[in-house]
C-alpha atoms as a PDB file:
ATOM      1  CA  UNK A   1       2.691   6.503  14.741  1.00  0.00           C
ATOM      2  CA  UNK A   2       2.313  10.090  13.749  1.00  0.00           C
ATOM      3  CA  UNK A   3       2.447  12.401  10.807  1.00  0.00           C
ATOM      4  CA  UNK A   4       6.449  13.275  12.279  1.00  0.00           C
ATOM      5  CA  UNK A   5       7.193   9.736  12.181  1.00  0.00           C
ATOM      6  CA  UNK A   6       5.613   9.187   9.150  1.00  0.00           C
ATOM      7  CA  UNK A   7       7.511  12.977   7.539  1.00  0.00           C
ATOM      8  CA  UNK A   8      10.805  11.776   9.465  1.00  0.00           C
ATOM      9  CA  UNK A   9      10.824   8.366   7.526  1.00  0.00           C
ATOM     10  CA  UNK A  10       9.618  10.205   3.980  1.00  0.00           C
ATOM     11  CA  UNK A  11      12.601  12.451   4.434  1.00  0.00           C
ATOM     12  CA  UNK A  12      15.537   9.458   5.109  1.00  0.00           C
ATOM     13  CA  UNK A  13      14.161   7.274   2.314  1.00  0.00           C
ATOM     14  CA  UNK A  14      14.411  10.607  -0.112  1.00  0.00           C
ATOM     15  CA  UNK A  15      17.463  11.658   1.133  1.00  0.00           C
ATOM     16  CA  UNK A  16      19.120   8.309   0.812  1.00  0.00           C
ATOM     17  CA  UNK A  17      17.697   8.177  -3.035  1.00  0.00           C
ATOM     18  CA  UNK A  18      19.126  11.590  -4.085  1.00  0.00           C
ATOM     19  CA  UNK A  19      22.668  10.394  -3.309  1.00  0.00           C
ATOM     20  CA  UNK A  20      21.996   6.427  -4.908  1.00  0.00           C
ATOM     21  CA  UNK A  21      24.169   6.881  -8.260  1.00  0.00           C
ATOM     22  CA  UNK A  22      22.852   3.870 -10.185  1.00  0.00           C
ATOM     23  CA  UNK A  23      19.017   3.593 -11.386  1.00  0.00           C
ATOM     24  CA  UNK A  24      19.106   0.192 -10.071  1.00  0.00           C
ATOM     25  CA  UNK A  25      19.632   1.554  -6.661  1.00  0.00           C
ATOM     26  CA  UNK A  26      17.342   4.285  -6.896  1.00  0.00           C
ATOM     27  CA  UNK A  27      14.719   0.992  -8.381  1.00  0.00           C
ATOM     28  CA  UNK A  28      15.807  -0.992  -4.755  1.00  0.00           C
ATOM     29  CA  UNK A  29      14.996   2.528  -3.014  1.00  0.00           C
ATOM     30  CA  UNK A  30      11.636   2.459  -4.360  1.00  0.00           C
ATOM     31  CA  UNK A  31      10.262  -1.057  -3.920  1.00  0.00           C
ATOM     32  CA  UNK A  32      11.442  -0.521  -0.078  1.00  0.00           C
ATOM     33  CA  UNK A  33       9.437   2.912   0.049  1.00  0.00           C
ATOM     34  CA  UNK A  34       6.738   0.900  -1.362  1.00  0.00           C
ATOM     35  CA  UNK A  35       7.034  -1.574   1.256  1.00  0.00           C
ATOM     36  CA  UNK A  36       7.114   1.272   3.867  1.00  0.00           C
ATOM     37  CA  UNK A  37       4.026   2.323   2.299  1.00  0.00           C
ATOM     38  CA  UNK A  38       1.979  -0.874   2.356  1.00  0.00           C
ATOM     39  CA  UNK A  39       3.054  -1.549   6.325  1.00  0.00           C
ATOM     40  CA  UNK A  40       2.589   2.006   6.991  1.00  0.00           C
ATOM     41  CA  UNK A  41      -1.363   1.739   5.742  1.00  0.00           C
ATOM     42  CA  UNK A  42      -2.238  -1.372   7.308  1.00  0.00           C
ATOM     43  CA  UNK A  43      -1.114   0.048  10.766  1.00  0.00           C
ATOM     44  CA  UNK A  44      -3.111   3.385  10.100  1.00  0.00           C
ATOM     45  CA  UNK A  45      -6.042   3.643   8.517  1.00  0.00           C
ATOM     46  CA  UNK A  46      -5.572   7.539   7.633  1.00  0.00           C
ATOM     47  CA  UNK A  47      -2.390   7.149   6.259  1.00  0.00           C
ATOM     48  CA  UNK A  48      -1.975   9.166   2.863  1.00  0.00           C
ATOM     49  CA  UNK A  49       0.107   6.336   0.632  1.00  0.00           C
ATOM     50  CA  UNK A  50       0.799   8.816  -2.560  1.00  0.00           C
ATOM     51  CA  UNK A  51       1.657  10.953  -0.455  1.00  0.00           C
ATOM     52  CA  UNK A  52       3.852   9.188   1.187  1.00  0.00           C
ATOM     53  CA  UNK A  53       5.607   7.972  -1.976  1.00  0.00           C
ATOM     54  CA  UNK A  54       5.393  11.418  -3.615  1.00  0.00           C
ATOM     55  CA  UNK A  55       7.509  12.484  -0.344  1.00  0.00           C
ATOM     56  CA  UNK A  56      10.376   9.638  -0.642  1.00  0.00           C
ATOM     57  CA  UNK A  57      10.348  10.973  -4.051  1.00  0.00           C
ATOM     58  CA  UNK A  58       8.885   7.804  -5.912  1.00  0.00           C
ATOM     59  CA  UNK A  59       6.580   9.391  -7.547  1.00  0.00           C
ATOM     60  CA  UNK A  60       6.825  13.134  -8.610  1.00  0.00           C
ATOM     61  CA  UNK A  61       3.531  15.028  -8.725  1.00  0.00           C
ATOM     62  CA  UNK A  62       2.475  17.620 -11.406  1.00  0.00           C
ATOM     63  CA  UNK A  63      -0.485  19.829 -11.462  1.00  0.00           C
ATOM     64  CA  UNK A  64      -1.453  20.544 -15.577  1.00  0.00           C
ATOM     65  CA  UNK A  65      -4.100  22.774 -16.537  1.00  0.00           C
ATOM     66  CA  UNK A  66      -5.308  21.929 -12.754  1.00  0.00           C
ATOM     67  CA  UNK A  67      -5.159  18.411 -12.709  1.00  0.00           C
ATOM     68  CA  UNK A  68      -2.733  16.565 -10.756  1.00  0.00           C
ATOM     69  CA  UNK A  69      -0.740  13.713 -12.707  1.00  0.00           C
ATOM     70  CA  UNK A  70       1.811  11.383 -11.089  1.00  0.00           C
ATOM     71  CA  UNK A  71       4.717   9.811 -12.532  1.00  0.00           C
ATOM     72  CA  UNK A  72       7.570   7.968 -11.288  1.00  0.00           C
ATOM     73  CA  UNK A  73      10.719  10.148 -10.799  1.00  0.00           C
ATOM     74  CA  UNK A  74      13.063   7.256 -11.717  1.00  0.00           C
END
């Protein structure tokens, strides 16, 4: 697979969350981006996993007095 596939499934998995209503949808949304994530690492070994989950929007990413901190965007 490829950074496009990788961007391309990122983008679906985000898009799909911004419309999910209920937190417990947006909860389901995340455990299957995680689950993305974890097959998605074992098949490449470069693949960027916060990354990844920072693009489905699992985790939302904030740079403070130059450090970046992650938290979960729930």
């Amino acid at each position: 697979m490829t950074r496009k596939d990788f961007e391309l499934i990122a983008g679906v998995l985000s898009n799909i969350r911004k419309v999910t209503g209920t937190k417990e949808g947006k909860e389901n949304l995340n455990y299957i981006a995680r689950d993305f994530a974890d097959a998605l690492e074992d098949a490449h070994p470069r693949f960027d996993k916060f990354r990844f989950l920072v693009a489905c929007g699992v985790w939302k990413e904030e740079i403070i007095d130059g450090v970046t901190h992650l938290s979960t965007d729930n």
